[in-house]
Structure formats: C-alpha cells, structure tokens
N, C-alpha and C. Protein backbone atom coordinates (compact mmCIF):
# COMPACT_ATOMS: atom_id res chain seq x y z
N UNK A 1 6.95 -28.92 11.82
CA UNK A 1 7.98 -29.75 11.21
C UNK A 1 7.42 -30.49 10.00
N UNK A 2 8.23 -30.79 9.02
CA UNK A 2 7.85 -31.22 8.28
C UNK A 2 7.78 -32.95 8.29
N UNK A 3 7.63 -33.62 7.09
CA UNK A 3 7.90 -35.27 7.03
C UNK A 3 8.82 -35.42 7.36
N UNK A 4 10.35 -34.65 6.47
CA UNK A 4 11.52 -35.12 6.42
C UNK A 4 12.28 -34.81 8.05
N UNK A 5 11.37 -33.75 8.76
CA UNK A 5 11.72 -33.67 10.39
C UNK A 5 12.50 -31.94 10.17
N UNK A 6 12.77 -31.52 9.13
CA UNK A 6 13.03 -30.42 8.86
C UNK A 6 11.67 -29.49 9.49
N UNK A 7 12.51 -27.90 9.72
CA UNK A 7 11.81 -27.13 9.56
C UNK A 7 10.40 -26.42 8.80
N UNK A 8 9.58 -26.50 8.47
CA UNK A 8 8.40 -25.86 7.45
C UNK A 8 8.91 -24.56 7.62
N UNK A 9 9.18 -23.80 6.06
CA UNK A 9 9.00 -22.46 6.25
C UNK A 9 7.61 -21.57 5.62
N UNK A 10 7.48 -21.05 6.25
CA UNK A 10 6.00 -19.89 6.16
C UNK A 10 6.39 -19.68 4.99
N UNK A 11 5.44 -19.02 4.17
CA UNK A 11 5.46 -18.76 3.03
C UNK A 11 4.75 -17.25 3.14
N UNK A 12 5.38 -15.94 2.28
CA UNK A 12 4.40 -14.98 2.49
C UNK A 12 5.00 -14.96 0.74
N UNK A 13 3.78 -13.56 0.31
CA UNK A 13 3.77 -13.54 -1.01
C UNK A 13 4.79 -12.38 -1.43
N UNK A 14 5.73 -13.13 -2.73
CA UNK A 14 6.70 -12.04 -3.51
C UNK A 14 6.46 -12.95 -4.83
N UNK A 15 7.21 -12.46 -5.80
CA UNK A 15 7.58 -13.13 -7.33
C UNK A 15 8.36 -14.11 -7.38
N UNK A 16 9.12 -13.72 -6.35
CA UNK A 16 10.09 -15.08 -6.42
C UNK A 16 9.84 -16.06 -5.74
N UNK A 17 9.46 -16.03 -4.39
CA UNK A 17 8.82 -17.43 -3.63
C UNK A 17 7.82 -18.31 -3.87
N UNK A 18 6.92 -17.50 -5.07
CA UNK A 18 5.49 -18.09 -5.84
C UNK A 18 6.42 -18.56 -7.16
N UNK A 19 7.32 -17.85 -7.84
CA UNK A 19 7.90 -18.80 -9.18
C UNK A 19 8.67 -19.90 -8.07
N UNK A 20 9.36 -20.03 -7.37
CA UNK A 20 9.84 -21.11 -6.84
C UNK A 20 8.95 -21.95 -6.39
N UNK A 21 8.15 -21.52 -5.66
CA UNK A 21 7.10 -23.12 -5.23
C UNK A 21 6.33 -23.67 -6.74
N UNK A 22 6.21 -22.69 -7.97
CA UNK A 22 5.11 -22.97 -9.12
C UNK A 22 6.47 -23.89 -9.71
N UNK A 23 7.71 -23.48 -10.27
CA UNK A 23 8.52 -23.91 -10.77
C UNK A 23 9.69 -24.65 -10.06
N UNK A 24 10.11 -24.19 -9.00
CA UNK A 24 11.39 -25.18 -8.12
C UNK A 24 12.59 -25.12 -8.89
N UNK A 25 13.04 -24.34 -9.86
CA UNK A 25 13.73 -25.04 -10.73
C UNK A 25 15.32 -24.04 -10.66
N UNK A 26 16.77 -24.45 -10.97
CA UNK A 26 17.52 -23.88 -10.69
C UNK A 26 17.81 -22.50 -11.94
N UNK A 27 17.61 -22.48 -12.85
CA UNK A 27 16.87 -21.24 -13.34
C UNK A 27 16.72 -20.49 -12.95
N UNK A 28 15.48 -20.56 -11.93
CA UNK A 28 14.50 -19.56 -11.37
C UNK A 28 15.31 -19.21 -10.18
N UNK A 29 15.87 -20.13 -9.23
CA UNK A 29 16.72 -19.41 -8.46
C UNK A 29 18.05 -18.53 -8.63
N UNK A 30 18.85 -19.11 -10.12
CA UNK A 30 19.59 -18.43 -10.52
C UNK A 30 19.03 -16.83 -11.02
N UNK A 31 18.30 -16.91 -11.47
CA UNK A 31 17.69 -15.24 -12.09
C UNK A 31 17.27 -14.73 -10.89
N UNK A 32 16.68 -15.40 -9.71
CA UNK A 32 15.87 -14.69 -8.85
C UNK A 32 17.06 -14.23 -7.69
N UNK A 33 18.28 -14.63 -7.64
CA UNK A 33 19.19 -14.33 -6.47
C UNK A 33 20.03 -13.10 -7.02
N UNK A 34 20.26 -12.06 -5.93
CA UNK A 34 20.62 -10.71 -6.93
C UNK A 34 21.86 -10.54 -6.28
N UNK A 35 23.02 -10.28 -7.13
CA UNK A 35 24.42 -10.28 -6.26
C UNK A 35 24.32 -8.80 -5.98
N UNK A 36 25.33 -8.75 -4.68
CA UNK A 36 25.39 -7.18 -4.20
C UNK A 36 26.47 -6.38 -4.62
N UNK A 37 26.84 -5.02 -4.36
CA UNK A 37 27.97 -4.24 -5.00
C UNK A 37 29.19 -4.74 -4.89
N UNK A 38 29.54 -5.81 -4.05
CA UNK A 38 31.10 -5.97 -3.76
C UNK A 38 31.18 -7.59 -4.57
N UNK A 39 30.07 -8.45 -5.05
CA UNK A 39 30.42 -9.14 -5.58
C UNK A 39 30.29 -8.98 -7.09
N UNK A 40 29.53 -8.36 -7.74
CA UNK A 40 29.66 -7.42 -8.76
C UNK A 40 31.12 -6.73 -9.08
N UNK A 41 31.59 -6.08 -8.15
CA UNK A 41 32.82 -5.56 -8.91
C UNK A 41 33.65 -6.44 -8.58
N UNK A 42 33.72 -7.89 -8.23
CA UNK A 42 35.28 -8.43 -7.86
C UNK A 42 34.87 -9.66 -9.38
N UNK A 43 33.39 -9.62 -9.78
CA UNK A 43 33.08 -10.35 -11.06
C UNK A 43 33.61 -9.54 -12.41
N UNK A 44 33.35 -8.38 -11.92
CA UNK A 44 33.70 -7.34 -13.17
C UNK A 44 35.47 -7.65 -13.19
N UNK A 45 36.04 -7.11 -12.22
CA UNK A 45 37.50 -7.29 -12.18
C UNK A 45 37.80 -8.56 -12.55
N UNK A 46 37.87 -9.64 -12.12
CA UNK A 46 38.45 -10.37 -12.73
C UNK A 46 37.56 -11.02 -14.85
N UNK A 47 36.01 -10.24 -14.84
CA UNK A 47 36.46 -10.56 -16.26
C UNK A 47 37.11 -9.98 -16.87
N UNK A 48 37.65 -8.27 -16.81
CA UNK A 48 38.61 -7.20 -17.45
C UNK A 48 39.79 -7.99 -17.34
N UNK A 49 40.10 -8.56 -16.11
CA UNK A 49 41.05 -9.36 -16.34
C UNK A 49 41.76 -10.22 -17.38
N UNK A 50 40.54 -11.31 -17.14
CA UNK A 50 40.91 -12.13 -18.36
C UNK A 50 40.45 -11.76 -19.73
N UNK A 51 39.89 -10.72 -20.23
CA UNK A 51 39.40 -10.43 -21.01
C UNK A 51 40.88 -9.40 -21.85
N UNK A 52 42.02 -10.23 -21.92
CA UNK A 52 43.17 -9.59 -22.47
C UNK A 52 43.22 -8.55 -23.50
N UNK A 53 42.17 -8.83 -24.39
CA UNK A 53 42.16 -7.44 -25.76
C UNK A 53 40.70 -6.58 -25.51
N UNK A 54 40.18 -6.66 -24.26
CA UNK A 54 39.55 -5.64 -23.75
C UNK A 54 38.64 -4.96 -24.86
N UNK A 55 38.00 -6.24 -25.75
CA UNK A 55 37.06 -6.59 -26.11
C UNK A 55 35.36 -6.25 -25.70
N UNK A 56 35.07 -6.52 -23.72
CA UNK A 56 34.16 -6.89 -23.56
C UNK A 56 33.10 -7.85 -23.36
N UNK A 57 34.25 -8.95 -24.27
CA UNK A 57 33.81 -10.53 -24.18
C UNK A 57 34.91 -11.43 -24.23
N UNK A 58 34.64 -12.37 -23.90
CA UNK A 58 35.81 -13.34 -23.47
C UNK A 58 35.50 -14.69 -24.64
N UNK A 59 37.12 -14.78 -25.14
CA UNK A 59 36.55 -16.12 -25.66
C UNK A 59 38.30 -16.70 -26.05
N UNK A 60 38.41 -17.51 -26.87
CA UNK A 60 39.92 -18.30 -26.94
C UNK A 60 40.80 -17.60 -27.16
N UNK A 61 40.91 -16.11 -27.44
CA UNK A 61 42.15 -15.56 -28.17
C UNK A 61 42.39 -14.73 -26.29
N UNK A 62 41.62 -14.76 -25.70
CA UNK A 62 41.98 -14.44 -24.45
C UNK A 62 42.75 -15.32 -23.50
N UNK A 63 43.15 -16.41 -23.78
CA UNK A 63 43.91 -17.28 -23.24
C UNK A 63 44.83 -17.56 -23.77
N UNK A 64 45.08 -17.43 -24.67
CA UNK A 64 46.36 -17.42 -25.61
C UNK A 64 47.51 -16.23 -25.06
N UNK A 65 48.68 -16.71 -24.64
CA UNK A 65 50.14 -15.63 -24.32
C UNK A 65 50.95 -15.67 -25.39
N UNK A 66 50.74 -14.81 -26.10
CA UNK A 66 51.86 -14.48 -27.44
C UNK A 66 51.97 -15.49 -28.56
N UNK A 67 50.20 -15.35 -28.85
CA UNK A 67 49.90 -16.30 -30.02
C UNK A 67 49.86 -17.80 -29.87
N UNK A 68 50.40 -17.64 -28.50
CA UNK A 68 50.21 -19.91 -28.35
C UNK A 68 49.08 -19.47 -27.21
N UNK A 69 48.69 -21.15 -27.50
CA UNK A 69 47.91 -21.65 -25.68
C UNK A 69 48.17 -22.86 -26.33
N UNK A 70 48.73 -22.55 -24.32
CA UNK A 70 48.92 -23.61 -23.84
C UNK A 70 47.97 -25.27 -23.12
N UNK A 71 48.36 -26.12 -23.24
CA UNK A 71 46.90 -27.11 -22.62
C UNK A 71 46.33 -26.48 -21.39
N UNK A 72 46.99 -25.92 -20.58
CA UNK A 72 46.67 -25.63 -19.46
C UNK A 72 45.69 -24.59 -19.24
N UNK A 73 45.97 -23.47 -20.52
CA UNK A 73 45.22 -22.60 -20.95
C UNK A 73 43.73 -22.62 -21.75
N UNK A 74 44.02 -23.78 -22.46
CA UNK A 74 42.71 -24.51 -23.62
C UNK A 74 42.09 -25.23 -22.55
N UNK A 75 42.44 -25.96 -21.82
CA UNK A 75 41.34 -26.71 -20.88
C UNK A 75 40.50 -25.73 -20.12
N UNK A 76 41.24 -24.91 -19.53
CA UNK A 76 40.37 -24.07 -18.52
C UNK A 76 39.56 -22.97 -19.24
N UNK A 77 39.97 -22.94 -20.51
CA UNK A 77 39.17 -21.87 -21.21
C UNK A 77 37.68 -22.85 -21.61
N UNK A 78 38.40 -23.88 -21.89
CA UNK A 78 36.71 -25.09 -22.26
C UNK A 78 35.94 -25.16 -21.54
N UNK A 79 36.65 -25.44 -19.69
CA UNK A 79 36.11 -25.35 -18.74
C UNK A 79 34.95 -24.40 -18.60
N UNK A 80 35.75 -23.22 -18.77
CA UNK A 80 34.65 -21.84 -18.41
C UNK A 80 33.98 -21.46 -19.22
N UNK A 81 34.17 -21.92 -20.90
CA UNK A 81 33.40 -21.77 -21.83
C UNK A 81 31.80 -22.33 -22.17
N UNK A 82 32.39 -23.85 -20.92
CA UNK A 82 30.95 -24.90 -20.70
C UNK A 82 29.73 -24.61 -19.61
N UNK A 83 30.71 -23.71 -18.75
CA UNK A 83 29.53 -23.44 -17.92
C UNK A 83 29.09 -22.21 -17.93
N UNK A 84 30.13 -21.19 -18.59
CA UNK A 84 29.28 -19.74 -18.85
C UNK A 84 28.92 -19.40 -20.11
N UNK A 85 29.24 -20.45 -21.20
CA UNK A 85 28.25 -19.43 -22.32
C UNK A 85 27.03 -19.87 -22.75
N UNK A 86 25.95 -19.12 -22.15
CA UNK A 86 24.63 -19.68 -22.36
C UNK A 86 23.98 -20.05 -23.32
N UNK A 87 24.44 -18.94 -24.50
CA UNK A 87 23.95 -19.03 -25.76
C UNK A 87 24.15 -19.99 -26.90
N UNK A 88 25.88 -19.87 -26.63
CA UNK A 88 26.78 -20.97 -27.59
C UNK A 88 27.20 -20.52 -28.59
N UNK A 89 27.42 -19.19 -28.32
CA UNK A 89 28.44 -18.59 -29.51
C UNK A 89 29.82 -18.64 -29.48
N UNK A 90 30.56 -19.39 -28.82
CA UNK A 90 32.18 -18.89 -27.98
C UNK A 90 32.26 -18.17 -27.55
N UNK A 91 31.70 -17.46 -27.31
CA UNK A 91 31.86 -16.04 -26.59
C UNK A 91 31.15 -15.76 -25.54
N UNK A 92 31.92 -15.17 -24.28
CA UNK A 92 30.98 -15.05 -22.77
C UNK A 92 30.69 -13.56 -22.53
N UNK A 93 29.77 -13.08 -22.51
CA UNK A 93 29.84 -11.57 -22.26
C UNK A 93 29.86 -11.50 -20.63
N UNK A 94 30.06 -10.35 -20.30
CA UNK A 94 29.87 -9.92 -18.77
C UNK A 94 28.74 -10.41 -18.13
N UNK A 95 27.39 -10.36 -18.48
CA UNK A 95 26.27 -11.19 -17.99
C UNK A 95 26.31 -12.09 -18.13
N UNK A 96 26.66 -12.89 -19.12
CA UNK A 96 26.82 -14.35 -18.80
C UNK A 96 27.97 -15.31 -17.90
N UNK A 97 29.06 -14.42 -17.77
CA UNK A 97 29.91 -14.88 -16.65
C UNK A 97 29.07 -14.31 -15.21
N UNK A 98 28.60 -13.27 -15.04
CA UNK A 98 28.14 -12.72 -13.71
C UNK A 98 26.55 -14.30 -13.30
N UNK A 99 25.90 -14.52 -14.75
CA UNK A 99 25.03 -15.32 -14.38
C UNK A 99 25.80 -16.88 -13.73
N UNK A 100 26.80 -17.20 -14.69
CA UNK A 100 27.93 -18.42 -14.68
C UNK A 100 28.21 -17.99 -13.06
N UNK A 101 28.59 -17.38 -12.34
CA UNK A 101 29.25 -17.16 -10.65
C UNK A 101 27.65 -17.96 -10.59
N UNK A 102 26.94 -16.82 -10.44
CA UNK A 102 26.24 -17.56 -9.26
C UNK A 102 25.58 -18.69 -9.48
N UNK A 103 25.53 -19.42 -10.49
CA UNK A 103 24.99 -20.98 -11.30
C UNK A 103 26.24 -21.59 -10.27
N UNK A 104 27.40 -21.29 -10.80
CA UNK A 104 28.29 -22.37 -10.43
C UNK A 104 28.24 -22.33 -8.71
N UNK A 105 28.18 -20.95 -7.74
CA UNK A 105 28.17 -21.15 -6.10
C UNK A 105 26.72 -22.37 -5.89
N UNK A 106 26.08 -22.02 -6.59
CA UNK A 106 23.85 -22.89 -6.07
C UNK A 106 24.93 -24.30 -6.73
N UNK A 107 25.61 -24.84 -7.73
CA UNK A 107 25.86 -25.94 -7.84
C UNK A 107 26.73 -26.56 -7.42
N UNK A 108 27.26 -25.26 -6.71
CA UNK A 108 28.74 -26.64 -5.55
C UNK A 108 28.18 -26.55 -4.27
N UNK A 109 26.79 -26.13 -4.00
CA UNK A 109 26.11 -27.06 -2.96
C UNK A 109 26.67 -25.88 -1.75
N UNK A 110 25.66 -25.12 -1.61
CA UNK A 110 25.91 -23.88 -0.69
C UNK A 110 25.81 -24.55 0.35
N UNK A 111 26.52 -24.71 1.74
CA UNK A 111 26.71 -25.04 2.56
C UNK A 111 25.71 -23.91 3.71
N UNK A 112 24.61 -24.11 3.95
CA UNK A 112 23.58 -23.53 4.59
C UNK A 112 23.24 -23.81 6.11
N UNK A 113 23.30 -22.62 7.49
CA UNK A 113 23.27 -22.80 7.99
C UNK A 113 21.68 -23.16 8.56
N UNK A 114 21.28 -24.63 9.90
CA UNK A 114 20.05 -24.76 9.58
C UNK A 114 19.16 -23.86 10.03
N UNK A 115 17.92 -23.94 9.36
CA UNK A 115 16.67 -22.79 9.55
C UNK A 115 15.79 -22.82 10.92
N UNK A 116 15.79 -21.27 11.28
CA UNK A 116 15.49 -21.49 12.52
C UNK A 116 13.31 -22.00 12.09
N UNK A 117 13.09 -22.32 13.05
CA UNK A 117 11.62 -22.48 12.72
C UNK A 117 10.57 -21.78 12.32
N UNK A 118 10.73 -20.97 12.63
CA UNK A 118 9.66 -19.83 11.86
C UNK A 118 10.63 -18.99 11.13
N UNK A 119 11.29 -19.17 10.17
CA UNK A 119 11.83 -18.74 8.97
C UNK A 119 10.70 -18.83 8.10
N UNK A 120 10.55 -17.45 7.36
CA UNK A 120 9.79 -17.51 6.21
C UNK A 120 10.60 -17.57 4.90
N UNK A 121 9.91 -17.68 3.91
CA UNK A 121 10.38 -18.15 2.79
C UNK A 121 11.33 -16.69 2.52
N UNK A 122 10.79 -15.77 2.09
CA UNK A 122 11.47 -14.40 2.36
C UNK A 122 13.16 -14.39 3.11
N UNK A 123 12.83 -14.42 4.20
CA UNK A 123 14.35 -14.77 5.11
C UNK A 123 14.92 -15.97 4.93
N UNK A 124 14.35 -17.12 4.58
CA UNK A 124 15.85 -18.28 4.12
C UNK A 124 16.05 -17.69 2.51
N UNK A 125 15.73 -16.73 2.27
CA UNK A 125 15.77 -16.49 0.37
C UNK A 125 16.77 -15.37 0.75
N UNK A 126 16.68 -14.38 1.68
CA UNK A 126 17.49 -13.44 1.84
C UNK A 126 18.96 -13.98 2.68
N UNK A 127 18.84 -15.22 3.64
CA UNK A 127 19.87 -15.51 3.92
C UNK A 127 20.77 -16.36 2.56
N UNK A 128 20.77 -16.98 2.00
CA UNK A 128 20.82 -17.81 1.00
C UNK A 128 21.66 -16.65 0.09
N UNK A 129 20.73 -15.35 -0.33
CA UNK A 129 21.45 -14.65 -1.51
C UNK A 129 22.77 -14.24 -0.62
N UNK A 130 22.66 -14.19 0.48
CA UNK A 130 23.52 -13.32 1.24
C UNK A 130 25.14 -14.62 1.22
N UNK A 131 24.74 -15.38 1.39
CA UNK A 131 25.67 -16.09 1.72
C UNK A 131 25.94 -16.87 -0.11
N UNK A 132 25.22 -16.70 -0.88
CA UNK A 132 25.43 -17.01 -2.25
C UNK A 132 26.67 -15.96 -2.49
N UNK A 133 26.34 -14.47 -2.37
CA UNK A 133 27.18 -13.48 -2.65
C UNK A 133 28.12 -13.43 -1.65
N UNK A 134 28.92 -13.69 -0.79
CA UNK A 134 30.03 -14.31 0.17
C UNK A 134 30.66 -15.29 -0.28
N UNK A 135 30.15 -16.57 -1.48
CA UNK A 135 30.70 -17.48 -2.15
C UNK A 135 31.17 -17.23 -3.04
N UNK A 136 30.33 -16.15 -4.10
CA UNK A 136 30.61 -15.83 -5.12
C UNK A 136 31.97 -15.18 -4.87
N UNK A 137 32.26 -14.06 -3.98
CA UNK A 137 33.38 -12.81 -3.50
C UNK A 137 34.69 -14.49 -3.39
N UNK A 138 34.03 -15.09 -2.53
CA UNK A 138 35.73 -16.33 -2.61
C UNK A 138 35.65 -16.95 -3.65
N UNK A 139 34.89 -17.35 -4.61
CA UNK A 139 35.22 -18.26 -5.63
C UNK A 139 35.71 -17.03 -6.83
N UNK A 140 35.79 -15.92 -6.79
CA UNK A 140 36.89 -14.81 -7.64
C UNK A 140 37.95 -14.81 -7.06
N UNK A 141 38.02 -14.62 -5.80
CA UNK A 141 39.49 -14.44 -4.99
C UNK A 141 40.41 -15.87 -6.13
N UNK A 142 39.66 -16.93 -5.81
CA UNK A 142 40.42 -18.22 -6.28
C UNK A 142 40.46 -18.34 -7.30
N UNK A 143 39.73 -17.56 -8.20
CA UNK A 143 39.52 -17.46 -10.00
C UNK A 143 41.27 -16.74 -10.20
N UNK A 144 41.01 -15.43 -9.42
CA UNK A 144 42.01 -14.60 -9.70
C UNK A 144 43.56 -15.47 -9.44
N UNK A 145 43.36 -15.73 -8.14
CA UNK A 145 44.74 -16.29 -7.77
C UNK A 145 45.44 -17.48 -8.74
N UNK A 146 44.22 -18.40 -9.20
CA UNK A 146 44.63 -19.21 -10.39
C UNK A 146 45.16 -18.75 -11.92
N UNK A 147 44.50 -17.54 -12.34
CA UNK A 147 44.60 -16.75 -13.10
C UNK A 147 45.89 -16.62 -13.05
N UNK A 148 46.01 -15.11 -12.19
CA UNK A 148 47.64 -14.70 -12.00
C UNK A 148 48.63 -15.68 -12.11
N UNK A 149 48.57 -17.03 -11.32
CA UNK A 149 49.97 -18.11 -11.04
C UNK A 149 49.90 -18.76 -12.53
N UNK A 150 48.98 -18.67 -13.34
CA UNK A 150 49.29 -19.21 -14.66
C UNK A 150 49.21 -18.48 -16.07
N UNK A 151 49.12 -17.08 -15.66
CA UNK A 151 49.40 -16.14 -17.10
C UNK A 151 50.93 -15.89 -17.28
C-alpha cells in the first residue's frame, strides 16, 4: 500500500509506463492510449458528418445551414474549435478531432474502477485504454445525437 492507503502498482518495463513515470504528463497519456476499431469508426462517422462540404477538415463554413449560423451553431463550433485544434489554424483535421475524443474522455475524469493489488502498471494502462475507448464510443453517440437535433 501506498502513503495515500491506495494500492502500489508493480511496474514492469514498456515505452509508455517509463515516459509516464519520467514525464506524468497528460500529453503522454493522450499519445500513449490507442483507441480500438469501433471507436475509430464512430470518430470517423461523426467527423464526415459534420464535415458538410466533405472537405476532410472541419472548420466554420461547416456549421453554417444555407449560408447563416446560427449562435447555437458559432458557439459549439468555438467550443470544438478550442479543444480540438491543436495547431491553430481553424481548421480540425481527422487526427486532431480523433486526438480531441480522447483528451476530452482523460479530462472529464474517467471514472475508474479500484485497482486490484497486484495490478501492474501494464494492466491498469490496459484497463484505462479500454474503458477510455467505451467513453470515447458514448461521448459520439451524444456528439451525434446533439448534432442531428440541431442541424
């Protein structure tokens, strides 16, 4: 057990459990967590989605319905513009929304079930992506459903 009365997890050696203990940083967990095939295509689908002139990239003329936008439309486009475009061009490509999912599931505070005691670093890293990509799959369901009720 540790100080805090938590679990200690074992540590064995990979790239990612050595950049996380060297660095800690949400970065490193964001690049290091790998989404699986079914949250991948429900990320892809809904950016084709919103990606109205099928472009490839998303940016203000994709929120716009027949030359207007609406506030409702400009806010949420700012919204998603602030947390997925990394670079800062206006523009979100497919990797940077796929990176934006899983930034935004690690920052609304993954709700983690607790670790059994001899969990190694390995298995709370593999439970974690697993249940990262289960967040990611509902936070599109709710992308989409918001989507649809306001295009």
């Amino acid at each position: 057990m540790s100080k805090r009365g938590a679990p200690e997890l074992r540590r064995e050696d990979s790239s990612l459990s050595k950049r996380l203990r060297s660095g800690d940083d949400e970065e490193t967990l964001v690049d290091g967590v790998f989404l699986d095939e079914e949250s991948i295509t429900q990320i892809t689908r809904l950016f084709k989605i919103i990606d109205r002139n099928s472009d490839g990239k998303l940016d203000i003329h994709d929120f716009a319905l027949g030359g207007e936008i609406s506030t409702a439309h400009y806010q949420k486009w700012q919204e998603i513009r602030d947390k997925f475009d990394y670079d800062g061009d206006g523009q979100i490509t497919p990797d940077e929304f796929r990176k934006g999912f899983k930034k935004m599931v690690l920052r609304l505070g993954c709700q983690m079930p607790s670790i059994p005691k001899d969990t190694t670093i390995e298995g709370y890293l593999r439970a974690l992506e697993h249940h990262i990509n289960d967040q990611v799959q509902e936070l599109c369901k709710a992308a989409y459903i918001w989507y649809s009720s306001h295009s």
